[in-house]
Structure formats: structure tokens, C-alpha cells
Protein backbone atom coordinates (compact mmCIF):
# COMPACT_ATOMS: atom_id res chain seq x y z
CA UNK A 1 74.37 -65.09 23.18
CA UNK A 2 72.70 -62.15 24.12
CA UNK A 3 70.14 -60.36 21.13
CA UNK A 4 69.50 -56.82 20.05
CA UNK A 5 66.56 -56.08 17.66
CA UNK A 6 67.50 -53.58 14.46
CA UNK A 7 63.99 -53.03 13.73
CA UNK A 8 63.21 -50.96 10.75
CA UNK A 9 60.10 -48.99 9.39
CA UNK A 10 57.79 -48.20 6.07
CA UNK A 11 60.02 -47.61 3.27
CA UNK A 12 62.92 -48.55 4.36
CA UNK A 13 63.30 -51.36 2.02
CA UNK A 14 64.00 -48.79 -0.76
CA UNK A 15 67.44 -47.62 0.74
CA UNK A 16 69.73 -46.83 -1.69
CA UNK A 17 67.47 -45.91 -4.27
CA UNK A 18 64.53 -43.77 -2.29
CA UNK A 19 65.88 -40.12 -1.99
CA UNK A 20 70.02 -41.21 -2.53
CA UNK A 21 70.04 -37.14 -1.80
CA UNK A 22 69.07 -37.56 1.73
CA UNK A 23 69.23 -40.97 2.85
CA UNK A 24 72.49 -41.78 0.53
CA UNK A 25 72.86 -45.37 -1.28
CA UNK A 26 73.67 -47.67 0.98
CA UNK A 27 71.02 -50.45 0.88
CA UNK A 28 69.41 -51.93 3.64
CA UNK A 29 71.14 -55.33 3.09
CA UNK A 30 74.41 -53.37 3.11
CA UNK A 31 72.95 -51.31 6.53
CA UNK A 32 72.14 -54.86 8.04
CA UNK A 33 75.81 -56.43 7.43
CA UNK A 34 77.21 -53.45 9.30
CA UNK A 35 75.04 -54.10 12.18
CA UNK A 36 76.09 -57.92 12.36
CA UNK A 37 79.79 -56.87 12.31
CA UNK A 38 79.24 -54.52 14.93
CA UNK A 39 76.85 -56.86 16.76
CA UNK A 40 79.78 -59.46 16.92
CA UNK A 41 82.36 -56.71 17.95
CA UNK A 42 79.68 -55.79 20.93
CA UNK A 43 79.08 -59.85 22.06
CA UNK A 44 75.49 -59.19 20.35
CA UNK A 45 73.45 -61.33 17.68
CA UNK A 46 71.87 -59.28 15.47
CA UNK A 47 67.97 -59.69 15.11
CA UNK A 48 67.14 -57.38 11.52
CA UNK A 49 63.95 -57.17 10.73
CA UNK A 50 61.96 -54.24 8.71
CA UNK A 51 58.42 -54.10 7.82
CA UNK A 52 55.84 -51.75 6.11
CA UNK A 53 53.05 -52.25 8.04
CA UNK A 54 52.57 -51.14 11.88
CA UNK A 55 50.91 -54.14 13.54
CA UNK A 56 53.89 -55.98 12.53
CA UNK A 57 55.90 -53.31 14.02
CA UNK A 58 53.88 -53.61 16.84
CA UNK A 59 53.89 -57.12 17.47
CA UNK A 60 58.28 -57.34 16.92
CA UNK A 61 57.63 -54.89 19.69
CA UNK A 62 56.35 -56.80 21.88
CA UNK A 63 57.60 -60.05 21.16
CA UNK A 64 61.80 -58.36 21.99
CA UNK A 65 59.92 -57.00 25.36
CA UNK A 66 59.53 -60.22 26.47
CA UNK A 67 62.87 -61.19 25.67
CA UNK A 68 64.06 -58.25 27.58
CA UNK A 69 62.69 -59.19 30.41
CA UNK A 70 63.78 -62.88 30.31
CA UNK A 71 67.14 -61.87 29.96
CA UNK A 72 67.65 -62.91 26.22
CA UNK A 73 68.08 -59.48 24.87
CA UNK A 74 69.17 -55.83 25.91
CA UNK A 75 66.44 -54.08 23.96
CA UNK A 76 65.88 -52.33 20.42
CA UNK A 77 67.41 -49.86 17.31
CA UNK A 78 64.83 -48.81 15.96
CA UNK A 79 64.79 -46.73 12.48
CA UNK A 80 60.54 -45.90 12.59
CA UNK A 81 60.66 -44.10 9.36
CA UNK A 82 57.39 -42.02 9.07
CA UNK A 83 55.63 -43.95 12.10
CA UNK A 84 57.79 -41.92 14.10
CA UNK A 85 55.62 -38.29 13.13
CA UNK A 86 52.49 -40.85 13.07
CA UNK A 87 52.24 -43.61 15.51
CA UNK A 88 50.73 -43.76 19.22
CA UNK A 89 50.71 -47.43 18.99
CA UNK A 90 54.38 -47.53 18.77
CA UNK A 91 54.79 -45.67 21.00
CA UNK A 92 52.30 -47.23 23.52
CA UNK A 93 53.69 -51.12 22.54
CA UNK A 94 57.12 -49.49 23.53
CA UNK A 95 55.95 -48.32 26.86
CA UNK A 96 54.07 -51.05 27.34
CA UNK A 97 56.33 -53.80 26.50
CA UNK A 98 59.31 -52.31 28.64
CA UNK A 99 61.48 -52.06 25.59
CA UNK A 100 64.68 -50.35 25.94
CA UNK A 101 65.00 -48.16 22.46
CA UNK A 102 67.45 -45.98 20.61
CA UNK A 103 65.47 -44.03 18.08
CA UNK A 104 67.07 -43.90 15.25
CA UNK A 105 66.72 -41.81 11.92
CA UNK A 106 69.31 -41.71 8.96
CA UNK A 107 68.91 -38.09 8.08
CA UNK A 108 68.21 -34.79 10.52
CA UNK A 109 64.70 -34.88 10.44
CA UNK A 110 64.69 -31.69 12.70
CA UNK A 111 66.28 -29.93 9.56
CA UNK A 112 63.77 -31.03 6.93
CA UNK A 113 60.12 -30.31 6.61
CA UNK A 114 58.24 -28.85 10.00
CA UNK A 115 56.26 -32.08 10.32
CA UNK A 116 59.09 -34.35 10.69
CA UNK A 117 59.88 -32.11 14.12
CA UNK A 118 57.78 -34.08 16.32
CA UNK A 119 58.03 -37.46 17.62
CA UNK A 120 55.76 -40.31 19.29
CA UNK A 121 59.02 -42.60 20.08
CA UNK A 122 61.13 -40.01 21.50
CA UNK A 123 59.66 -40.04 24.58
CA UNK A 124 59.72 -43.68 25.20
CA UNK A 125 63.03 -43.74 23.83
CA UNK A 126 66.24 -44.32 26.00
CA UNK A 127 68.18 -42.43 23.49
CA UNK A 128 67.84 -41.18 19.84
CA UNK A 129 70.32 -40.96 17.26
CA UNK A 130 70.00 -38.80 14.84
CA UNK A 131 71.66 -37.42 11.45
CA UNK A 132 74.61 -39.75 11.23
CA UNK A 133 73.79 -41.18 8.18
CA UNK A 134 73.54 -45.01 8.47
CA UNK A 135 76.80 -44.84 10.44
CA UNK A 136 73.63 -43.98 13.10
CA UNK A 137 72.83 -47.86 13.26
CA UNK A 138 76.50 -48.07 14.50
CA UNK A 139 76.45 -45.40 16.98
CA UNK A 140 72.55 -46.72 18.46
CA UNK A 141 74.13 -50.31 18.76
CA UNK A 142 76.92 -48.99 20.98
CA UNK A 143 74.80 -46.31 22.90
CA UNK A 144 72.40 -49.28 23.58
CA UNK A 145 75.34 -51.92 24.79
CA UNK A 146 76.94 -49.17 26.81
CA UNK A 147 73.19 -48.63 28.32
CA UNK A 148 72.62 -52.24 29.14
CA UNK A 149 75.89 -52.77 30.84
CA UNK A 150 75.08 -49.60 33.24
CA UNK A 151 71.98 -51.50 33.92
């Protein structure tokens, strides 16, 4: 079966209980069961994975390039968290590695504080997803399918 990588950023661990005003209180455990069930709808297994530190971001990165290219997976959701306002090396491994990429991010960062506004993923990003609320992981899983079958 064919894999997608949900890959998740810093903090995201707390969902549910970090900000329930703005990122609401669905857990990440609860986040990745909806992405399995709409994995198996899609013909996709589900690779979650979430981490707090960058190189680790970095090397997931790389390591679901490869599989890309080998024809084991169709790319990468990808929830950065603060990385996304911060990280060149993201954005570089993503560019480098060939990964296809939906951005992803829970709230509308483009209607909360100015720094949020700018992005080092968008730009190597096939599409970003944005505001939905963690129905977002949903809508990036389909946009991404429906972008691999177009080849």
C-alpha cells in the first residue's frame, strides 16, 4: 500500500489543552485517528509522526523523499507549527528531498499576530491548507491524493 507522511511540529503534542481558544480540544491522538480513517478511505497508510525538535523534522523529511521517489509514498501533510515563521532548513530539506507537501496549519495564522504572516514552507509547498480547524488534516490528505493521481 501506498504511504503518506502526517508530519507534525513543536508543540503540537499539547493539542487539546495548548490554547483550546484557537487550536480547539481535539488531541493529537484524536487528530491522528482521523487521518487513518481517511487514509483508508483514500487507499493510503497513514505514517504520523510529530516531533519537537527540527533535525528530526529534518531527517522524516528526507527519509519520505526517498520514498517518494521509489514509488512507496505520494508525499507529506505537514502541520510545522512555529518552524513554519522560523525554519530555512525545512524548507531547504523539502526542496531538496523532492517532497511533495501540503502545508498545513490548524488556525488562520494570517489573522493572528503579524509574525505568523510569513512562511519558509509555503514556497516549497504544493498546496497549503489553512484555517480549517483540524478538519485541515482531512482536507490536505485529499488535496494531496487528488495531486498525486494528476501526477
Amino acid at each position: 500500500m501506498t504511504s503518506v507522511l502526517v508530519l507534525n511540529g513543536p508543540n503540537l503534542n499539547l493539542l487539546g489543552t495548548r490554547k483550546p481558544e484557537v487550536y480547539g480540544r481535539t488531541t493529537l491522538t484524536d487528530v491522528e485517528e482521523m487521518c487513518r480513517e481517511e487514509g483508508g478511505k483514500l487507499g493510503l497508510e497513514v505514517e504520523f509522526r510529530q516531533s519537537n525538535h527540527e533535525g528530526q523534522l529534518v531527517d522524516w523529511v528526507h527519509e519520505f523523499g526517498a520514498e517518494v521517489k521509489a514509488g512507496r509514498s505520494i508525499g507529506a501533510v505537514f502541520n510545522p507549527g512555529a518552524f513554519t515563521h522560523t525554519s530555512a532548513a525545512l524548507h531547504d530539506a523539502i526542496e531538496g528531498a523532492s517532497l511533495p507537501v501540503i502545508e498545513l496549519h490548524i488556525s488562520n495564522v494570517h489573522a493572528r499576530e503579524e509574525w505568523r504572516h510569513h512562511s519558509f514552507i509555503s514556497p516549497v509547498a504544493r498546496g497549503i491548507v489553512v484555517g480549517f480547524g483540524v478538519l485541515g488534516y482531512v482536507l490536505a490528505l485529499q488535496g494531496l491524493a487528488q495531486l498525486a493521481q494528476e501526477g
